[in-house]
Protein backbone atom coordinates (compact mmCIF):
# COMPACT_ATOMS: atom_id res chain seq x y z
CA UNK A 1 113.71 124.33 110.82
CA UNK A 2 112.40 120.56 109.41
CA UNK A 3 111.19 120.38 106.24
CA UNK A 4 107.74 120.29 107.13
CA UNK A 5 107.31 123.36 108.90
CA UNK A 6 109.00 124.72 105.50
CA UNK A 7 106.38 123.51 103.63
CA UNK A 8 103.37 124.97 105.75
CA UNK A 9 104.92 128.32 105.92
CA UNK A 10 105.08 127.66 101.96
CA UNK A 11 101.75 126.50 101.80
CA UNK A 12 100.37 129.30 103.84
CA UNK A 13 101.89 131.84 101.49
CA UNK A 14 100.27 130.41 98.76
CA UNK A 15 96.73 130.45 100.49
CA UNK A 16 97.49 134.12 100.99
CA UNK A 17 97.66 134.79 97.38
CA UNK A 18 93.96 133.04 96.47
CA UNK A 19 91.43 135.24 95.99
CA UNK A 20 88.79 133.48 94.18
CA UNK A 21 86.70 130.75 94.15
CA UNK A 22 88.09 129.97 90.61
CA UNK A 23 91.84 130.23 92.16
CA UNK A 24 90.95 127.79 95.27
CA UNK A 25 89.80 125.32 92.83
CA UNK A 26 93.19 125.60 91.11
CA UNK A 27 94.80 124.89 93.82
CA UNK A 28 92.83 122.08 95.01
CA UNK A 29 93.46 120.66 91.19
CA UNK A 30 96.99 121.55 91.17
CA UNK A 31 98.19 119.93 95.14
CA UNK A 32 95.72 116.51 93.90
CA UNK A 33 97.74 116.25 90.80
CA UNK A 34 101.03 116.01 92.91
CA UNK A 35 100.10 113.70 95.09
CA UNK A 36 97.98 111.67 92.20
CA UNK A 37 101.42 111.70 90.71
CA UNK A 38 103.40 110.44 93.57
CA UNK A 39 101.42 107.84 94.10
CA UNK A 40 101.39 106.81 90.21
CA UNK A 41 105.64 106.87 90.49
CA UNK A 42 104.96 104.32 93.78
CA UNK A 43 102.98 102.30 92.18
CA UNK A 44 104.68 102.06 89.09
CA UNK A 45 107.95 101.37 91.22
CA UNK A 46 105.74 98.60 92.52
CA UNK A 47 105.15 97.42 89.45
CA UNK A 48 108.78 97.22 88.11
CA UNK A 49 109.97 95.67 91.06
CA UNK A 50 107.50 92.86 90.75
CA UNK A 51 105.52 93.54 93.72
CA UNK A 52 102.68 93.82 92.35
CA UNK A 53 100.69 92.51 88.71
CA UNK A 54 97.37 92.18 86.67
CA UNK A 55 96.30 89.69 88.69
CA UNK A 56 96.91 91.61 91.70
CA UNK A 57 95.23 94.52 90.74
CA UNK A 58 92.45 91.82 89.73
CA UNK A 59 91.86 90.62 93.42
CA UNK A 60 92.05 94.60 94.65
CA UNK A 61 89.01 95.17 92.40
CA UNK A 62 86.94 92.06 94.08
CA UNK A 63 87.72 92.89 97.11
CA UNK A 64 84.85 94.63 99.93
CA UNK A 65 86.92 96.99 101.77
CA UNK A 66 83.95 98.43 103.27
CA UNK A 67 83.76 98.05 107.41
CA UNK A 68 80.73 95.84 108.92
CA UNK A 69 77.96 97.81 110.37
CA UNK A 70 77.48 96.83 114.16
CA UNK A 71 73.93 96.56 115.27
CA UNK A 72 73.16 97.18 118.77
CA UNK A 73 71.62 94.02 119.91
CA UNK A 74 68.74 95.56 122.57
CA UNK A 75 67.56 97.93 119.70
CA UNK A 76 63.84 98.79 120.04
């Protein structure tokens, strides 16, 4: 079995056991703070390698990410 039909069966015995509104929010919190911590070790890794820097993160924060809006050009 591969390790990520593991983790659904795992994840779908945890689902069983929520009950609540309260206890799905918990579990929301707790699988974002996993994954908000993976990403923190990446980046830090990142970081330490030299990768990345200040000014780095500088130009991410002026940067428009967003995608263009195309206009159809016979619009009445």
């Amino acid at each position: 079995m591969l390790y990520n039909q593991i983790a659904q069966m795992e994840l779908m015995n945890a689902i069983n056991s929520i009950n609540s509104e309260i206890e799905l929010n918990e579990f929301r919190d707790m699988l974002a703070q996993y994954f908000a911590k993976k990403a923190q070790k990446a980046i830090d890794a990142l970081w330490d390698d030299g990768i990345i820097n200040s000014s780095t993160i500088e130009k991410w924060g002026e940067e428009h990410m967003r995608t263009p809006y195309r206009y159809e050009t016979n619009r009445s």
